[in-house]
PDB file of N, CA and C in Angstrom:
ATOM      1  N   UNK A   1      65.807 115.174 117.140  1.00  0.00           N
ATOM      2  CA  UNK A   1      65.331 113.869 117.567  1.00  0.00           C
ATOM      3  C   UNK A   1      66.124 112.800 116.830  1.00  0.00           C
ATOM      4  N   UNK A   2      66.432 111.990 117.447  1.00  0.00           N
ATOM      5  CA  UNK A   2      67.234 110.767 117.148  1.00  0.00           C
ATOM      6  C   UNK A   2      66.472 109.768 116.035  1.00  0.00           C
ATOM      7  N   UNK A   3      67.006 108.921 114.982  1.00  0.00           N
ATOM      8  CA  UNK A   3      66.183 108.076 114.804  1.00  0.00           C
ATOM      9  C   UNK A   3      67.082 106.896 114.418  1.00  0.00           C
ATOM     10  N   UNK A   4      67.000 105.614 114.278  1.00  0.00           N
ATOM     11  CA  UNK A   4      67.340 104.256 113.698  1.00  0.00           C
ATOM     12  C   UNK A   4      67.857 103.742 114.610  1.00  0.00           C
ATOM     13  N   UNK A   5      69.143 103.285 114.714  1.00  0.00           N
ATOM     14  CA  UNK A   5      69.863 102.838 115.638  1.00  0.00           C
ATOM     15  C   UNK A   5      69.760 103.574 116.652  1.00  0.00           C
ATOM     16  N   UNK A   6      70.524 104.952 116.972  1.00  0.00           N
ATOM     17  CA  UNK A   6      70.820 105.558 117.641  1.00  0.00           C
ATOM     18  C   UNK A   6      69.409 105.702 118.750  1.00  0.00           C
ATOM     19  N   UNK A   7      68.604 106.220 118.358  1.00  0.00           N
ATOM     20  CA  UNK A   7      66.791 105.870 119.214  1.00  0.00           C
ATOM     21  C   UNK A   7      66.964 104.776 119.980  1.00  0.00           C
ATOM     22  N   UNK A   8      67.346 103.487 119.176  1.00  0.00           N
ATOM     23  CA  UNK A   8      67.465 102.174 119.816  1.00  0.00           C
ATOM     24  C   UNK A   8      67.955 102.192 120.874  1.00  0.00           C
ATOM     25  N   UNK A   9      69.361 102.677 120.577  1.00  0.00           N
ATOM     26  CA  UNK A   9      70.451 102.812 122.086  1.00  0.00           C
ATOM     27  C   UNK A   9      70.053 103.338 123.512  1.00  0.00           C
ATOM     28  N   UNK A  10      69.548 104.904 122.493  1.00  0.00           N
ATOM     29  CA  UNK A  10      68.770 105.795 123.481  1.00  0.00           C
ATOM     30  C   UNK A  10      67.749 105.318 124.513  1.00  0.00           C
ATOM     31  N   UNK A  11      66.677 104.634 123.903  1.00  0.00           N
ATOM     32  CA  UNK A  11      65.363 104.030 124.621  1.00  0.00           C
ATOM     33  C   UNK A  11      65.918 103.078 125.682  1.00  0.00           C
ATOM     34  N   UNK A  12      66.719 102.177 124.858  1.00  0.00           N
ATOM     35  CA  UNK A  12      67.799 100.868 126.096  1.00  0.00           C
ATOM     36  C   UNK A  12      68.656 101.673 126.593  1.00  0.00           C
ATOM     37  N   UNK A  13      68.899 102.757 127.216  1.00  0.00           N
ATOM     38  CA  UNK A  13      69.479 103.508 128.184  1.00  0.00           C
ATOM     39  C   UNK A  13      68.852 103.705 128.805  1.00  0.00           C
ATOM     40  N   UNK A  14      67.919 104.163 128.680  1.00  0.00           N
ATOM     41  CA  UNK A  14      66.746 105.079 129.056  1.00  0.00           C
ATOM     42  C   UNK A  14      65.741 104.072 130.170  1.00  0.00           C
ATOM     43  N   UNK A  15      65.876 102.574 129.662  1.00  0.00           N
ATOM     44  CA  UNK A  15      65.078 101.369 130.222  1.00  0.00           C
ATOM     45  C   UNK A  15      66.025 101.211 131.544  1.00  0.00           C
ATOM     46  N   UNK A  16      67.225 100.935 130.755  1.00  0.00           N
ATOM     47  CA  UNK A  16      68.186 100.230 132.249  1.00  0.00           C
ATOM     48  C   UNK A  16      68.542 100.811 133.003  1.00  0.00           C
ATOM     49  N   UNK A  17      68.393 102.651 132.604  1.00  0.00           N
ATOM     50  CA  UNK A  17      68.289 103.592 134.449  1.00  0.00           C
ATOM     51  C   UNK A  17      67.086 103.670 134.951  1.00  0.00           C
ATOM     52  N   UNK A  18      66.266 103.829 134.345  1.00  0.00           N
ATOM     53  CA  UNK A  18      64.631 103.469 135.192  1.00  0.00           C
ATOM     54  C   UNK A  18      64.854 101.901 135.761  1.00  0.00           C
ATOM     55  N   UNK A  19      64.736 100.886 134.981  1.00  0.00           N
ATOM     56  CA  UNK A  19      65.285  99.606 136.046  1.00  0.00           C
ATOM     57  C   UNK A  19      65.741  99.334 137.187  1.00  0.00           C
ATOM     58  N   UNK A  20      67.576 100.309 136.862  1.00  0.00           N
ATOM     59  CA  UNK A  20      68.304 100.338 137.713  1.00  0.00           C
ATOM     60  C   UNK A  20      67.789 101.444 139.323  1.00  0.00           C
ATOM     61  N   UNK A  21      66.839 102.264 138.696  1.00  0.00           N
ATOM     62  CA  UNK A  21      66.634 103.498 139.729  1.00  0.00           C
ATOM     63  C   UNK A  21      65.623 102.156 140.410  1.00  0.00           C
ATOM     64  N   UNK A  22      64.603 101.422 140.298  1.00  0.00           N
ATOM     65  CA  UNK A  22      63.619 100.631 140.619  1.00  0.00           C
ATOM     66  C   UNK A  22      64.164  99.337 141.618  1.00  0.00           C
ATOM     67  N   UNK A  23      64.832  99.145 140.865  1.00  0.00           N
ATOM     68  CA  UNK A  23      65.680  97.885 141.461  1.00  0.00           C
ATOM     69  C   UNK A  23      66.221  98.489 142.874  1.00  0.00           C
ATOM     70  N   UNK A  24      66.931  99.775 142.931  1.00  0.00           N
ATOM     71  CA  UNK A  24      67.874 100.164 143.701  1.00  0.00           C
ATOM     72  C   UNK A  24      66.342 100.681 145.179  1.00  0.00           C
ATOM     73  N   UNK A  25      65.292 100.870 144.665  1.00  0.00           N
ATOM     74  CA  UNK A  25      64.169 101.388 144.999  1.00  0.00           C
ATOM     75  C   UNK A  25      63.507  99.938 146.740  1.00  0.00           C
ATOM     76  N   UNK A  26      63.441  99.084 145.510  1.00  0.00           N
ATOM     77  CA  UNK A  26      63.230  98.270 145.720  1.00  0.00           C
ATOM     78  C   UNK A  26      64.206  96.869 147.255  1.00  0.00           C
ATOM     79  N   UNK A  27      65.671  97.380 146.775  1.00  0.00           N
ATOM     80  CA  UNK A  27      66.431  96.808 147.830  1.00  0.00           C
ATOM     81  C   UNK A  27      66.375  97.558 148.698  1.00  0.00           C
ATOM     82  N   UNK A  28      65.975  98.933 148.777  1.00  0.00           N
ATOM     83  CA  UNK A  28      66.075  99.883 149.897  1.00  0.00           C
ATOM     84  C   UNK A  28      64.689  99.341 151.060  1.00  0.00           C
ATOM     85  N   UNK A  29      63.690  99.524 150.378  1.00  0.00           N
ATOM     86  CA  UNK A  29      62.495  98.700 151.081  1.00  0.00           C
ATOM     87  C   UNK A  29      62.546  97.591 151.746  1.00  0.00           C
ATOM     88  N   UNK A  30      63.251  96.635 151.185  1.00  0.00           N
ATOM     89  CA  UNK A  30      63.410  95.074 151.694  1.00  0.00           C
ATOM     90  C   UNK A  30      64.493  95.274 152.646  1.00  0.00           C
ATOM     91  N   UNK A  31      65.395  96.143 152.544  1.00  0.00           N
ATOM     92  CA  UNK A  31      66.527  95.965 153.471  1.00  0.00           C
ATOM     93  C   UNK A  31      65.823  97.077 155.391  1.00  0.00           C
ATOM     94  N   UNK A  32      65.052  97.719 154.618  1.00  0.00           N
ATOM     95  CA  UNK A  32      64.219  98.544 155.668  1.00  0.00           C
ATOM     96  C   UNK A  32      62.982  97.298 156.441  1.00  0.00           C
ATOM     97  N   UNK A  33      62.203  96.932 155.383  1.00  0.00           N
ATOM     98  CA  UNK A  33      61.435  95.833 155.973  1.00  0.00           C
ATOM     99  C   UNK A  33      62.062  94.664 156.935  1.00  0.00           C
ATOM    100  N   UNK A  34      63.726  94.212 156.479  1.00  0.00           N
ATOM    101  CA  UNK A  34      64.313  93.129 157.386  1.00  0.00           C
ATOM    102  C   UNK A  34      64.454  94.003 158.484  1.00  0.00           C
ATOM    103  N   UNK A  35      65.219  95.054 158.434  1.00  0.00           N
ATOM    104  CA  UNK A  35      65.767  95.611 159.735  1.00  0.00           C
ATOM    105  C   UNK A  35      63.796  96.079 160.925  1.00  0.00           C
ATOM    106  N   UNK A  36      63.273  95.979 160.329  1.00  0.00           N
ATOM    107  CA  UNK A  36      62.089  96.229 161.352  1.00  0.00           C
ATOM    108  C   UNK A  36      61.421  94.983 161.697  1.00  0.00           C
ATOM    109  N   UNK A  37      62.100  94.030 160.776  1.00  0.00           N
ATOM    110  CA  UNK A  37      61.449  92.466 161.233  1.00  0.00           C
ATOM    111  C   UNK A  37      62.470  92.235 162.332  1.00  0.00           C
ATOM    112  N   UNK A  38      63.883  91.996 162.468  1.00  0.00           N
ATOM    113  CA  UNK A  38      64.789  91.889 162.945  1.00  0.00           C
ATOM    114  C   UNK A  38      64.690  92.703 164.195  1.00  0.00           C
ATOM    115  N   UNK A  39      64.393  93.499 164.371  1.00  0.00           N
ATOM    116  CA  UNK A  39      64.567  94.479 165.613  1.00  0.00           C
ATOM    117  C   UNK A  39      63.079  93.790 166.202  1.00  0.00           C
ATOM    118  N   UNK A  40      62.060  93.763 165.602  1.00  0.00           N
ATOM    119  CA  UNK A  40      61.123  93.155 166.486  1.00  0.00           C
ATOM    120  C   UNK A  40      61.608  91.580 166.775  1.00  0.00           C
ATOM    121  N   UNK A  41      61.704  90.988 166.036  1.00  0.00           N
ATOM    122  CA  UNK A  41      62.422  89.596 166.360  1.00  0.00           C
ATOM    123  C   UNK A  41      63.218  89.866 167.999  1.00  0.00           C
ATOM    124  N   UNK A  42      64.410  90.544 167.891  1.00  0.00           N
ATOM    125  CA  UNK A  42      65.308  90.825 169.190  1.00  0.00           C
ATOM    126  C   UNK A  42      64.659  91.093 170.189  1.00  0.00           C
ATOM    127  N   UNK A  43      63.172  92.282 169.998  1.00  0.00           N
ATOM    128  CA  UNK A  43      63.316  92.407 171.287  1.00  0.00           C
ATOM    129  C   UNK A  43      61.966  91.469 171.664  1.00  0.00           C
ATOM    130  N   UNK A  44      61.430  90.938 171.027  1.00  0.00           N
ATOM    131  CA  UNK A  44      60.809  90.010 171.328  1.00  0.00           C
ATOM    132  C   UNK A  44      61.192  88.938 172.470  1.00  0.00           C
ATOM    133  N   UNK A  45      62.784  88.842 172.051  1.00  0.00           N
ATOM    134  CA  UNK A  45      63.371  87.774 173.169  1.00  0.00           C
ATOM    135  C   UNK A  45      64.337  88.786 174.180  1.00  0.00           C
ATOM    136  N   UNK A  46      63.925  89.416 174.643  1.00  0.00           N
ATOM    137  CA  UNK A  46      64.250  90.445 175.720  1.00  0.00           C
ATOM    138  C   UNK A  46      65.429  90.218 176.392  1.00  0.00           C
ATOM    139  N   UNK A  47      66.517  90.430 174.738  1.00  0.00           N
ATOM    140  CA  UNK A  47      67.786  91.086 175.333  1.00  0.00           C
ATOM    141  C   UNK A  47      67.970  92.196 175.926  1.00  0.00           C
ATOM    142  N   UNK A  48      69.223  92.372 176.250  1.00  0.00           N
ATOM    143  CA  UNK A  48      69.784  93.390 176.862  1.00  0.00           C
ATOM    144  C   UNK A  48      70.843  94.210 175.549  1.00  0.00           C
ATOM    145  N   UNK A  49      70.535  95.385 175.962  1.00  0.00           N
ATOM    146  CA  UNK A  49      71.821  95.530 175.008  1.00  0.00           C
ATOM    147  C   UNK A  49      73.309  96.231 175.512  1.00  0.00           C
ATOM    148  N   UNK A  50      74.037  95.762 175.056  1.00  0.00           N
ATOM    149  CA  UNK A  50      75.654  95.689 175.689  1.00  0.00           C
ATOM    150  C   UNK A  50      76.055  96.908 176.356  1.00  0.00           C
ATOM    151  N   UNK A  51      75.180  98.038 176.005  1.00  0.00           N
ATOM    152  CA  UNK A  51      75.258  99.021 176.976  1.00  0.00           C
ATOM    153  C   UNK A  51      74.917  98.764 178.632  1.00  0.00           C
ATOM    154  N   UNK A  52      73.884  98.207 178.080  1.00  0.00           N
ATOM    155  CA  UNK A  52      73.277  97.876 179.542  1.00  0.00           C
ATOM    156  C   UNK A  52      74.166  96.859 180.241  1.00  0.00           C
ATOM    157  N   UNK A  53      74.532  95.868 179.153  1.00  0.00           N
ATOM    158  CA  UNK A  53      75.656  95.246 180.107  1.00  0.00           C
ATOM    159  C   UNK A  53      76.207  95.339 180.643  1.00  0.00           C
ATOM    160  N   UNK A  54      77.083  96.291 180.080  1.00  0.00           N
ATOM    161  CA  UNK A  54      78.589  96.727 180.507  1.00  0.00           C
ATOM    162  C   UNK A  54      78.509  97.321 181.690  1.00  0.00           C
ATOM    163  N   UNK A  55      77.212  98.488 181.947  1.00  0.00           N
ATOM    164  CA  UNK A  55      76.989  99.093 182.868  1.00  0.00           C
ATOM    165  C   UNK A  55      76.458  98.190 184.545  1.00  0.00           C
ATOM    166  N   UNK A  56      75.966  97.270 183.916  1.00  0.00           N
ATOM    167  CA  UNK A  56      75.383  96.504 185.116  1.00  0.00           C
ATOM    168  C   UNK A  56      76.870  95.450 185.688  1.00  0.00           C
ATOM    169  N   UNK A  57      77.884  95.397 184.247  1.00  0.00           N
ATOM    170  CA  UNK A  57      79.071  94.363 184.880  1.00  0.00           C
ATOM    171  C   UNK A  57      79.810  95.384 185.794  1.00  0.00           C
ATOM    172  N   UNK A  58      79.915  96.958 185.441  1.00  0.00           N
ATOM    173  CA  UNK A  58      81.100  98.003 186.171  1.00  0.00           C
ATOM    174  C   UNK A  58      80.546  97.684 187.325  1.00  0.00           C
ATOM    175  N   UNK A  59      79.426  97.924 187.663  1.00  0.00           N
ATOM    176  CA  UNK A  59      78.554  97.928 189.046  1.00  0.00           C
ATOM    177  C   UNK A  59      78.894  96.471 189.439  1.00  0.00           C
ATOM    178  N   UNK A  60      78.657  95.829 188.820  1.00  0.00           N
ATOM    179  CA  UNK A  60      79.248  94.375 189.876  1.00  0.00           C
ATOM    180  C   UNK A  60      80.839  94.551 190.598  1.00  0.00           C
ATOM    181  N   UNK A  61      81.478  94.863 189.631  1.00  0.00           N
ATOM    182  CA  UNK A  61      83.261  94.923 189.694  1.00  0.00           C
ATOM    183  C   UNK A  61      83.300  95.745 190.772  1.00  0.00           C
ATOM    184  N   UNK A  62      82.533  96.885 191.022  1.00  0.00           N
ATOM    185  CA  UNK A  62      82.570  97.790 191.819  1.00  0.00           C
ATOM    186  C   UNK A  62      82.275  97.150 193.405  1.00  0.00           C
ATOM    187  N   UNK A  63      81.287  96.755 193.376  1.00  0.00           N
ATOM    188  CA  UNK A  63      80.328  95.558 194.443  1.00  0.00           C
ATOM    189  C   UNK A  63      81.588  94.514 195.103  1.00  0.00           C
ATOM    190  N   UNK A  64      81.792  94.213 194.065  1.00  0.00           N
ATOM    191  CA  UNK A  64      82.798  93.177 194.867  1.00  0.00           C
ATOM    192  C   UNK A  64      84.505  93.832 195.218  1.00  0.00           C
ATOM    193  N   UNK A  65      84.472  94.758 194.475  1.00  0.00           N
ATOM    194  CA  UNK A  65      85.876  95.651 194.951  1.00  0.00           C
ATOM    195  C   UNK A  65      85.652  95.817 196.752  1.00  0.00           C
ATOM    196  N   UNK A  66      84.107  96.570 196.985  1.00  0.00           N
ATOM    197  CA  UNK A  66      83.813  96.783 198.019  1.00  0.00           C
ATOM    198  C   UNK A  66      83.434  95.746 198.862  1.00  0.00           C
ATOM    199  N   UNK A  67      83.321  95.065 198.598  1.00  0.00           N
ATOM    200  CA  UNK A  67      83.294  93.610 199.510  1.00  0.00           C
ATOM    201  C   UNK A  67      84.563  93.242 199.967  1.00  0.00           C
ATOM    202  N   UNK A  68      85.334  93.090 199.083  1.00  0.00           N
ATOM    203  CA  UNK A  68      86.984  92.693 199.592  1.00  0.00           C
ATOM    204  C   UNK A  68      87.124  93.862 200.557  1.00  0.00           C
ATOM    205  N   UNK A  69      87.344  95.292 200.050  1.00  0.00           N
ATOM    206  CA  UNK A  69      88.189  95.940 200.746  1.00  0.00           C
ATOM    207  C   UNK A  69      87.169  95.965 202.452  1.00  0.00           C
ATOM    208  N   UNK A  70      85.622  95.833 202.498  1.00  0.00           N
ATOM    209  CA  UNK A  70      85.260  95.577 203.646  1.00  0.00           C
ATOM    210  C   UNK A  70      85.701  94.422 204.117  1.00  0.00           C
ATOM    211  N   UNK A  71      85.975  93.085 203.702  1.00  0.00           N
ATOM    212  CA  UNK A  71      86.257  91.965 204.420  1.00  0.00           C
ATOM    213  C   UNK A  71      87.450  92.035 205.184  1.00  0.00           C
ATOM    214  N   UNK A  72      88.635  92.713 204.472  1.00  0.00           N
ATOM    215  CA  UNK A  72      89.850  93.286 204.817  1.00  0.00           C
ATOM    216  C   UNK A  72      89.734  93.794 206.476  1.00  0.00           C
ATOM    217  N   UNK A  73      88.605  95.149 206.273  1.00  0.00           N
ATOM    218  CA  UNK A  73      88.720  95.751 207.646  1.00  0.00           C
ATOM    219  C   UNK A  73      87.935  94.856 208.599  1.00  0.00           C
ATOM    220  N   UNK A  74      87.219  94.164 207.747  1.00  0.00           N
ATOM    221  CA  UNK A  74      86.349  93.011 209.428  1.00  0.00           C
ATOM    222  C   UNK A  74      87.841  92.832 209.886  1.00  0.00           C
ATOM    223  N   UNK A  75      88.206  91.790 208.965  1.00  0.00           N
ATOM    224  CA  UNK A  75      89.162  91.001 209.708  1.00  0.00           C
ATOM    225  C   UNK A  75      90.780  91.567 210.146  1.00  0.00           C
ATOM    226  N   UNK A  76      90.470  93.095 210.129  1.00  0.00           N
ATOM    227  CA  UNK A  76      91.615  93.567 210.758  1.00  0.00           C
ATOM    228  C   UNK A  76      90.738  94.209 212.467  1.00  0.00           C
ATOM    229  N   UNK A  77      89.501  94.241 212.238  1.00  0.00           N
ATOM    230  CA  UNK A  77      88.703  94.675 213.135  1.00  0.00           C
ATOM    231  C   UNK A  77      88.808  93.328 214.385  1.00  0.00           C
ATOM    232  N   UNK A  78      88.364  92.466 213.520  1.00  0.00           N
ATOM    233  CA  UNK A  78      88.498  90.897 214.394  1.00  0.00           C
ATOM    234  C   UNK A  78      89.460  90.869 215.167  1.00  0.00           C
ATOM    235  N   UNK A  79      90.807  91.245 214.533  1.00  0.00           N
ATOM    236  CA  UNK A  79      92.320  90.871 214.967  1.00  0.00           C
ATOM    237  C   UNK A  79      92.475  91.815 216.290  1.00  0.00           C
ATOM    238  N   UNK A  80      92.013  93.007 216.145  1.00  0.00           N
ATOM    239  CA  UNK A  80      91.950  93.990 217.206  1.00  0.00           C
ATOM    240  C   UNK A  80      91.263  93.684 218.517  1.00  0.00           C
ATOM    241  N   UNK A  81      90.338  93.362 218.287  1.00  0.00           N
ATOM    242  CA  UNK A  81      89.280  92.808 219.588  1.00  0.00           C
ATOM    243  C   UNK A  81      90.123  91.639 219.976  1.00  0.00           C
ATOM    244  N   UNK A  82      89.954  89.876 219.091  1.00  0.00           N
ATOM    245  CA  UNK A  82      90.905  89.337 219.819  1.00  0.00           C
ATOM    246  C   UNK A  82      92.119  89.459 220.756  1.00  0.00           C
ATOM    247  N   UNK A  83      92.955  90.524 219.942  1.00  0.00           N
ATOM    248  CA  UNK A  83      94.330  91.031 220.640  1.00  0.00           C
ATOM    249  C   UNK A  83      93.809  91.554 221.880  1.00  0.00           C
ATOM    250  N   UNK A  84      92.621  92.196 222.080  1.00  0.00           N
ATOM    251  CA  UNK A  84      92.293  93.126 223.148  1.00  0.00           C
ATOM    252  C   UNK A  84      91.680  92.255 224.440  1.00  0.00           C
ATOM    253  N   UNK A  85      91.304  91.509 223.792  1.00  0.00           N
ATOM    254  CA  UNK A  85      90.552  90.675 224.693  1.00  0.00           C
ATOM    255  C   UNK A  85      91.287  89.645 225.547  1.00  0.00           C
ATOM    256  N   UNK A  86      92.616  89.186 225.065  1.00  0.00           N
ATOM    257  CA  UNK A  86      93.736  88.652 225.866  1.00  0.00           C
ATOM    258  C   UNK A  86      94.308  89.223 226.585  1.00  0.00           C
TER     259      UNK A  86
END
């Protein structure tokens, strides 16, 4: 067993990893508590999330790909009848 100084050192080691284990204890909680405040916060205001975005923008891109390439055949369809009809 240690005694005089050396005890001293020992005990103030001994304080500032229990501290440090507490402290470290402690930011883990608060950083857990924001992230469950935060996530309710978000969906509170009923985003979307960028998955969903992305997926709902391909489907547009797609939508209107198919719109052009139908407008295309109307109006090659149009051109046909007119021609036919003279």
């Amino acid at each position: 067993m240690s005694t005089g100084p050396n005890r001293i050192l020992d005990d103030f080691a001994k304080l500032m990893t229990d501290a440090a284990g507490a402290a470290q204890g402690v930011r883990k909680e608060v950083e857990t508590a924001f992230h469950a405040q935060a996530e309710r916060w978000l969906n509170s205001m009923d985003l979307v999330k960028r998955e969903e975005f992305d997926v709902v923008r391909e489907m547009a891109l797609k939508a209107r790909e198919e719109n052009d390439a139908l407008q295309k055949r109307l109006e090659a369809l149009e051109a046909q009848l007119s021609a036919q009809a003279k």
